[in-house]
N, C-alpha and C. Protein backbone atom coordinates (compact mmCIF):
# COMPACT_ATOMS: atom_id res chain seq x y z
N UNK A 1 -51.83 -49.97 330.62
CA UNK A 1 -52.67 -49.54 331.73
C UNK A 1 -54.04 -49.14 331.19
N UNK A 2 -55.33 -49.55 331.78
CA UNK A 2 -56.48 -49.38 331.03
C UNK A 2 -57.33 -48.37 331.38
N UNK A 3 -57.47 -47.74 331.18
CA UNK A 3 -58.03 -45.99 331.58
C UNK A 3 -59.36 -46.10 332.47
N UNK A 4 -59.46 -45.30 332.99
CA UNK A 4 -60.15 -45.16 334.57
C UNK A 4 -61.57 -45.05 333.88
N UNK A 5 -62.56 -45.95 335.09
CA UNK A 5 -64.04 -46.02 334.36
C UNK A 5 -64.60 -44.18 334.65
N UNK A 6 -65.46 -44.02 333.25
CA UNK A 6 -65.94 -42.65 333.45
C UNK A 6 -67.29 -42.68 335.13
N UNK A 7 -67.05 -41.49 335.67
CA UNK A 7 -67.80 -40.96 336.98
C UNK A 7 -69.33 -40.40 335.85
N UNK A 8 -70.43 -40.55 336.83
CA UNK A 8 -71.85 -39.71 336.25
C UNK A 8 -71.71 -39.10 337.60
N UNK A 9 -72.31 -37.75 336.91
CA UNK A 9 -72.50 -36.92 338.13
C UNK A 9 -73.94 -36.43 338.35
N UNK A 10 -74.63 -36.05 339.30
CA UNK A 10 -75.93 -35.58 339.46
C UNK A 10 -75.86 -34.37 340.41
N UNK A 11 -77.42 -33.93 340.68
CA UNK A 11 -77.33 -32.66 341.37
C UNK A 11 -77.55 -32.88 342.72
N UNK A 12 -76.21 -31.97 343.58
CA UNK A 12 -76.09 -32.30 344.92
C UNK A 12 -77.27 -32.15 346.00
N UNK A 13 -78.07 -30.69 345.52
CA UNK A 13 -79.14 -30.75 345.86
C UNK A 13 -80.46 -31.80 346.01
N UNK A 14 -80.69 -32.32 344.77
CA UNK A 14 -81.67 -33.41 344.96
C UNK A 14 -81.71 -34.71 344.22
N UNK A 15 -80.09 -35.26 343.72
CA UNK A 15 -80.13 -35.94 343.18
C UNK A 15 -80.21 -36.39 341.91
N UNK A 16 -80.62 -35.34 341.58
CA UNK A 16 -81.48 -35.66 339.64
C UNK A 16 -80.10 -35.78 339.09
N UNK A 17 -79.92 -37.31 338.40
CA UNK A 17 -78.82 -37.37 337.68
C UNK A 17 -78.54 -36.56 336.07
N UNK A 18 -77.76 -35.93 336.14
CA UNK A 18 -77.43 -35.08 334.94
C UNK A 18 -77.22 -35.58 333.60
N UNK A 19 -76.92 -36.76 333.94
CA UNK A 19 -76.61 -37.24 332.35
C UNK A 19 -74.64 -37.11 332.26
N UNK A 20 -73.64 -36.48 333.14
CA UNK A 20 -72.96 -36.13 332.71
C UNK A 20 -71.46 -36.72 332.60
N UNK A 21 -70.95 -36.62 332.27
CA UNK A 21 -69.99 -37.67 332.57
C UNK A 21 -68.36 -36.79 332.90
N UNK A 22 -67.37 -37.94 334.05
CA UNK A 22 -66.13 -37.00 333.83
C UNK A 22 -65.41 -37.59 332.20
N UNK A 23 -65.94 -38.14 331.67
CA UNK A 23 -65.20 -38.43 329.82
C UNK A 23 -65.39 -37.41 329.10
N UNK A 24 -66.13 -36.80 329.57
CA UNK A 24 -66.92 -35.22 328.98
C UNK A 24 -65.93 -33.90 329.76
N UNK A 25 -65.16 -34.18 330.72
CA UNK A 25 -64.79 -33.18 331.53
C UNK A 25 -63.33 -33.01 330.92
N UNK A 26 -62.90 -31.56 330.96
CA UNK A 26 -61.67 -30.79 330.19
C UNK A 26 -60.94 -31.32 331.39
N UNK A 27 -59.74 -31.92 331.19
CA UNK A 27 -58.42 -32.01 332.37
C UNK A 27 -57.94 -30.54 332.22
N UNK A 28 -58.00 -30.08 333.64
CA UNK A 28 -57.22 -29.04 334.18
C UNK A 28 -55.71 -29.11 333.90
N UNK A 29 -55.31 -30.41 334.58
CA UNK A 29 -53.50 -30.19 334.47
C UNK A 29 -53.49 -30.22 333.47
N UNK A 30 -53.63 -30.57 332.01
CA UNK A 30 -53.17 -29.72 330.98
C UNK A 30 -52.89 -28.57 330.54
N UNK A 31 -53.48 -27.50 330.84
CA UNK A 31 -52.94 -26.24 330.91
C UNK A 31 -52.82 -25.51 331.94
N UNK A 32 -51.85 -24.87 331.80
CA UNK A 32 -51.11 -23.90 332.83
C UNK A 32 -51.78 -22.62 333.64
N UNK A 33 -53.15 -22.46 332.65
CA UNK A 33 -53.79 -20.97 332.26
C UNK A 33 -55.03 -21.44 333.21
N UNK A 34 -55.19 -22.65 333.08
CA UNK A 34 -56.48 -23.07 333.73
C UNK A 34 -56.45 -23.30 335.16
N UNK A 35 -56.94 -22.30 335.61
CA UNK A 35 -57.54 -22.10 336.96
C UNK A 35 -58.75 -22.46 337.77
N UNK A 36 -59.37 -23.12 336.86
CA UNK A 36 -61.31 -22.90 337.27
C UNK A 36 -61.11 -24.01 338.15
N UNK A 37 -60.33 -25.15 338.52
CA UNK A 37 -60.56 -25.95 339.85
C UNK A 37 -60.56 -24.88 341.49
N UNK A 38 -59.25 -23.44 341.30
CA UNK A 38 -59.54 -23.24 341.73
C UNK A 38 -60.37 -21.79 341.98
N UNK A 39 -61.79 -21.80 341.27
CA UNK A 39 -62.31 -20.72 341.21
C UNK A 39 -63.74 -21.93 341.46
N UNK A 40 -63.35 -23.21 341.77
CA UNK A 40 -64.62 -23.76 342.54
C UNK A 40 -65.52 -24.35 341.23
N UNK A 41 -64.90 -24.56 340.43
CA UNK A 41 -65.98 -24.97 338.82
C UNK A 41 -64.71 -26.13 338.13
N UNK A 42 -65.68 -27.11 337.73
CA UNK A 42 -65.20 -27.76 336.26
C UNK A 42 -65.47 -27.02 334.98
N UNK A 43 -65.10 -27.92 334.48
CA UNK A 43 -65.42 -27.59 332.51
C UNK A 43 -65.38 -28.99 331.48
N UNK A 44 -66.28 -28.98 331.35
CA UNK A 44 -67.29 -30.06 330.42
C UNK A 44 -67.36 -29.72 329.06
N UNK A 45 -67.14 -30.44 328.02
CA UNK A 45 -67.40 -30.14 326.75
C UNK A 45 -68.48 -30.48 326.08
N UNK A 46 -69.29 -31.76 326.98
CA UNK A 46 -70.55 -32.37 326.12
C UNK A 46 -71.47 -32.25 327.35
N UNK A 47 -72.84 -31.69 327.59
CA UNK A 47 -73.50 -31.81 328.55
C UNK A 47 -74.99 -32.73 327.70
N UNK A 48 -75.93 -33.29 328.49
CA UNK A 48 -77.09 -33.21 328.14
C UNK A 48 -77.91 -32.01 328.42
N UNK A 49 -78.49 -31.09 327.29
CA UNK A 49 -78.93 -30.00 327.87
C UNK A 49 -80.64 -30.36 328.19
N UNK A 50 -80.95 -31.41 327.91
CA UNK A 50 -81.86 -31.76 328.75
C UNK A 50 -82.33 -32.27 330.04
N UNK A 51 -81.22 -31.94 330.85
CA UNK A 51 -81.33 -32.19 331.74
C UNK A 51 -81.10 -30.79 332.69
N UNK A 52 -81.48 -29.86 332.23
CA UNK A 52 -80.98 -28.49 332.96
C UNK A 52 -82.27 -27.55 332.35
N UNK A 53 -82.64 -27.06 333.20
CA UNK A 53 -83.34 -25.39 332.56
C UNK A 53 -82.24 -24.29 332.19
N UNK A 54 -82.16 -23.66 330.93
CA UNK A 54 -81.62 -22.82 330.42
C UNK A 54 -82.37 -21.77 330.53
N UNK A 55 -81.75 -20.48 331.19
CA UNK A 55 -82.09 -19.06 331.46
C UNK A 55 -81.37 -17.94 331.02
N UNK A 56 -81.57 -16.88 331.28
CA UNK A 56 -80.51 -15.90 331.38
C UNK A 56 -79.61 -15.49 330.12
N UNK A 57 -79.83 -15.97 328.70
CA UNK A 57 -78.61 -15.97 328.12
C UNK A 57 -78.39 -14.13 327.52
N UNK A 58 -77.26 -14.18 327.54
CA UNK A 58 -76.70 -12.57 327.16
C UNK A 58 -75.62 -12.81 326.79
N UNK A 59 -75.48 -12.13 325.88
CA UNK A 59 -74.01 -11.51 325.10
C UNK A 59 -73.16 -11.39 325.84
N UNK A 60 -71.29 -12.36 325.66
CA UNK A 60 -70.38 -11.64 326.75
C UNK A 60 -69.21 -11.67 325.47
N UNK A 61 -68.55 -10.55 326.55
CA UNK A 61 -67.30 -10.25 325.37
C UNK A 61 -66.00 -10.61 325.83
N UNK A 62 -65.41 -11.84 325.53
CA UNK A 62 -64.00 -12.72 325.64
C UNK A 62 -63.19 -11.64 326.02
N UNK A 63 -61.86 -11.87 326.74
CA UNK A 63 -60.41 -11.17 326.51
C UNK A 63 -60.86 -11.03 325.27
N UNK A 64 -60.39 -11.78 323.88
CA UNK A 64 -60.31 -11.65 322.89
C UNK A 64 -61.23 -10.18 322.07
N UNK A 65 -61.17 -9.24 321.95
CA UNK A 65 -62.03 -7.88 321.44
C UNK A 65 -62.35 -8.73 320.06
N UNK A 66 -63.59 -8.43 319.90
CA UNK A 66 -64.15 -8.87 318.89
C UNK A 66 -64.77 -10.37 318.33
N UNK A 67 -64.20 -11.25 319.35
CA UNK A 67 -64.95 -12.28 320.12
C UNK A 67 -66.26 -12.87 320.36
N UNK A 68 -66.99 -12.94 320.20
CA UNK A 68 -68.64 -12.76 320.89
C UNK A 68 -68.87 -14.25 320.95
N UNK A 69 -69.65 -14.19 322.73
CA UNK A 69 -70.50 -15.57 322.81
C UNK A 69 -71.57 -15.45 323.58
N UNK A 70 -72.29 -16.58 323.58
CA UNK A 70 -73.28 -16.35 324.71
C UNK A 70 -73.21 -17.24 326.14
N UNK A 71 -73.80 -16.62 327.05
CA UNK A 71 -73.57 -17.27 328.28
C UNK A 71 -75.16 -17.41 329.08
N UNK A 72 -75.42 -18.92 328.93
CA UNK A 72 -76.25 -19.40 329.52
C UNK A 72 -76.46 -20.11 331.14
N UNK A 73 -77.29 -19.47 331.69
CA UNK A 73 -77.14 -19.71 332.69
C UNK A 73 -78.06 -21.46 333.18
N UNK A 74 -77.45 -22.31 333.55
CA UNK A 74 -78.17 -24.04 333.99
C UNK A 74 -78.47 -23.77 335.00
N UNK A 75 -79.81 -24.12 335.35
CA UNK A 75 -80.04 -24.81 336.49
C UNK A 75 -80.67 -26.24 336.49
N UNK A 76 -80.37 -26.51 338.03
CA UNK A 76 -81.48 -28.33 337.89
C UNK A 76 -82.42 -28.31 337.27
N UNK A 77 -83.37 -29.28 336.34
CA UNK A 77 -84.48 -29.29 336.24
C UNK A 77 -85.44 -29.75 337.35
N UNK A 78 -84.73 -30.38 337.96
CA UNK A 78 -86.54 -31.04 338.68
C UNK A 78 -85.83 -29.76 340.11
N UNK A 79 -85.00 -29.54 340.79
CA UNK A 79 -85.06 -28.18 341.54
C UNK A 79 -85.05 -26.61 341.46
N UNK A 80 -84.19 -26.69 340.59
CA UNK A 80 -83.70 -25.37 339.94
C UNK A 80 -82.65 -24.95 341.18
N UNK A 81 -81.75 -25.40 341.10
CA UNK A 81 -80.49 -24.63 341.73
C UNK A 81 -79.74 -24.88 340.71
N UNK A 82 -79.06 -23.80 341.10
CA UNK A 82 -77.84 -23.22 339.73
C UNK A 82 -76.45 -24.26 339.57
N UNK A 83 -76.89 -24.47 338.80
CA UNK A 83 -75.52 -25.54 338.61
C UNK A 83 -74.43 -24.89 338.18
N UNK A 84 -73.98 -24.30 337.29
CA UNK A 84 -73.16 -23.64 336.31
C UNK A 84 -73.61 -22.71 335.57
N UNK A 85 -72.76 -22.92 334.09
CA UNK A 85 -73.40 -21.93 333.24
C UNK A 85 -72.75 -22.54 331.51
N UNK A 86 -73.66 -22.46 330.41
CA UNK A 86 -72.63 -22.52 329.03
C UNK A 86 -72.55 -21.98 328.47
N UNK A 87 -71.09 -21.21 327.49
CA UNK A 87 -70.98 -20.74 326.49
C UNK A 87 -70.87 -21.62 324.94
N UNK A 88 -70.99 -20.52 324.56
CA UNK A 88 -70.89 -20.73 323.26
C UNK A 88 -70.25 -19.86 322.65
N UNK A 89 -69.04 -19.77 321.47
CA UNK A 89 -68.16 -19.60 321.12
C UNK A 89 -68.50 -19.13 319.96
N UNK A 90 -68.21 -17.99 319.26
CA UNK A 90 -68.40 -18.11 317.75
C UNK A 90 -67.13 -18.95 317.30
N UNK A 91 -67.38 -18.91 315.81
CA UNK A 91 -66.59 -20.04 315.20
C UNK A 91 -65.54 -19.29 315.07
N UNK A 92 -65.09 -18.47 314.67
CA UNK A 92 -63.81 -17.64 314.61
C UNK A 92 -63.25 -17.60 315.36
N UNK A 93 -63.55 -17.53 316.98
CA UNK A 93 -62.67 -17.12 317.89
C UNK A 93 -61.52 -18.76 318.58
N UNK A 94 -62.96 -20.26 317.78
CA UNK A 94 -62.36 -21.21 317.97
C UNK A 94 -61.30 -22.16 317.21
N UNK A 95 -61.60 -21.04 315.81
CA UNK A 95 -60.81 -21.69 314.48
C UNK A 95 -61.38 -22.51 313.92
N UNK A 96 -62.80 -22.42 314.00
CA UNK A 96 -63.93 -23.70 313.04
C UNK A 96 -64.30 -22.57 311.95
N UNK A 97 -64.61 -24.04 311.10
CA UNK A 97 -65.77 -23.21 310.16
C UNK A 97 -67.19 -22.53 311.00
N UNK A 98 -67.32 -22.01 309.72
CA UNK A 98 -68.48 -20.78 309.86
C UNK A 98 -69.95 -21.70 310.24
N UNK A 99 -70.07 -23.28 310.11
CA UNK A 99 -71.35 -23.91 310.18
C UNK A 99 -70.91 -24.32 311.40
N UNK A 100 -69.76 -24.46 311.80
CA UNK A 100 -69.37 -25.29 313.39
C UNK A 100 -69.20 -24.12 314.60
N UNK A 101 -69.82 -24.95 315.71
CA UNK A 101 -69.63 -24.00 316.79
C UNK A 101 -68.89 -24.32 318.09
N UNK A 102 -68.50 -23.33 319.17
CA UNK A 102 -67.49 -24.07 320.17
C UNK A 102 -68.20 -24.20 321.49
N UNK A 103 -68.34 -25.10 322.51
CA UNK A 103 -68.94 -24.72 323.06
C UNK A 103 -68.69 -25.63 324.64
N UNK A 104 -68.72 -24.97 325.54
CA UNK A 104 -67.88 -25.48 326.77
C UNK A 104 -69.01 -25.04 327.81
N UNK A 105 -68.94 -25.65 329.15
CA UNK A 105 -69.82 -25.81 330.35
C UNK A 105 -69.25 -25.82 331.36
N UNK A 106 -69.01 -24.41 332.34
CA UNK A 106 -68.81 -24.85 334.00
C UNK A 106 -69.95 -24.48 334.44
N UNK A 107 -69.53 -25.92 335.16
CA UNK A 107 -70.35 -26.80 336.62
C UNK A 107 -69.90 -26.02 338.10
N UNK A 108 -70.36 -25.86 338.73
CA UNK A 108 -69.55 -25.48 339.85
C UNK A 108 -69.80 -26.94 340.97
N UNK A 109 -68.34 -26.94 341.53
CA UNK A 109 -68.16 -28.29 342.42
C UNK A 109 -69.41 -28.61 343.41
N UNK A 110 -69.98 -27.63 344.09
CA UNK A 110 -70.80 -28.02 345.40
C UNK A 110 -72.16 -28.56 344.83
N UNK A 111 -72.17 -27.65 343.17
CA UNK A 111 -73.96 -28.02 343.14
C UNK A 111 -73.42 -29.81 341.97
N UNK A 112 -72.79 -30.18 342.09
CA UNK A 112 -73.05 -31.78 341.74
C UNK A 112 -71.90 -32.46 341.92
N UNK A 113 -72.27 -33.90 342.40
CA UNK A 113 -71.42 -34.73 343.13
C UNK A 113 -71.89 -36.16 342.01
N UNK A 114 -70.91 -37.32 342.58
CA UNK A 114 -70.75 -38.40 341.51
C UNK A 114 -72.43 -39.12 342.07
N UNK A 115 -72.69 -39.57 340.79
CA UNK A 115 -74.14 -40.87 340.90
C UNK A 115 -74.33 -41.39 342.35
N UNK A 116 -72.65 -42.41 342.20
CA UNK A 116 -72.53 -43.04 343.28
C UNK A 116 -73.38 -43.14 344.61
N UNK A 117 -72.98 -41.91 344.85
CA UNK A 117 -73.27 -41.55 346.15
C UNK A 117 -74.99 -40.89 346.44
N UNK A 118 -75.60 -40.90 345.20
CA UNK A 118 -76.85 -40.21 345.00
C UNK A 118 -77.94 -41.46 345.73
């Protein structure tokens, strides 16, 4: 069976295609723990971050005590509505080396929809 063509997604607001792909997107039904479909967000592992204004970033502290990442807040570039947000992981908390870093992206569902339909 030959695996499903990857979706691009853009911003629902005005179109501007993101660059992003669902080949890039974490499957939910794999874990049990993962809830964020329903808390209204995906999760992406590779974004183009050029295609977003980065704001906001601040220090947040994981379940994990002793943990530390940062949390950036995306918006569109050519509108600026808030798409999501990315962290970043220190390497310890992901089990990388000390030069590698972890780093994951929710989207929230309403602010982007597939190319397709753009």
């Amino acid at each position: 069976m030959s695996e499903p063509e990857a979706i691009s997604f853009c911003c629902s607001s005005c179109r501007y295609p993101f660059n992003l792909s669902s080949s890039s997107q974490v499957d939910s039904s794999s874990s049990r723990r993962n809830k964020s479909s329903k808390k209204g967000v995906v999760t992406f592992l590779v974004v183009d971050l050029s295609r977003f204004t980065q704001v906001d970033e601040v220090k947040c502290l994981p379940v994990s005590i002793g943990s530390d990442c940062s949390k950036t807040k995306l918006l569109c570039r050519k509108c600026g509505v808030h798409v999501g947000y990315g962290y970043e992981y220190s390497p310890g908390f992901c089990g990388l080396k000390q030069s590698e870093s972890c780093r994951k992206f929710s989207m929230k569902i309403a602010a982007i929809q597939p190319c397709e339909e753009c």
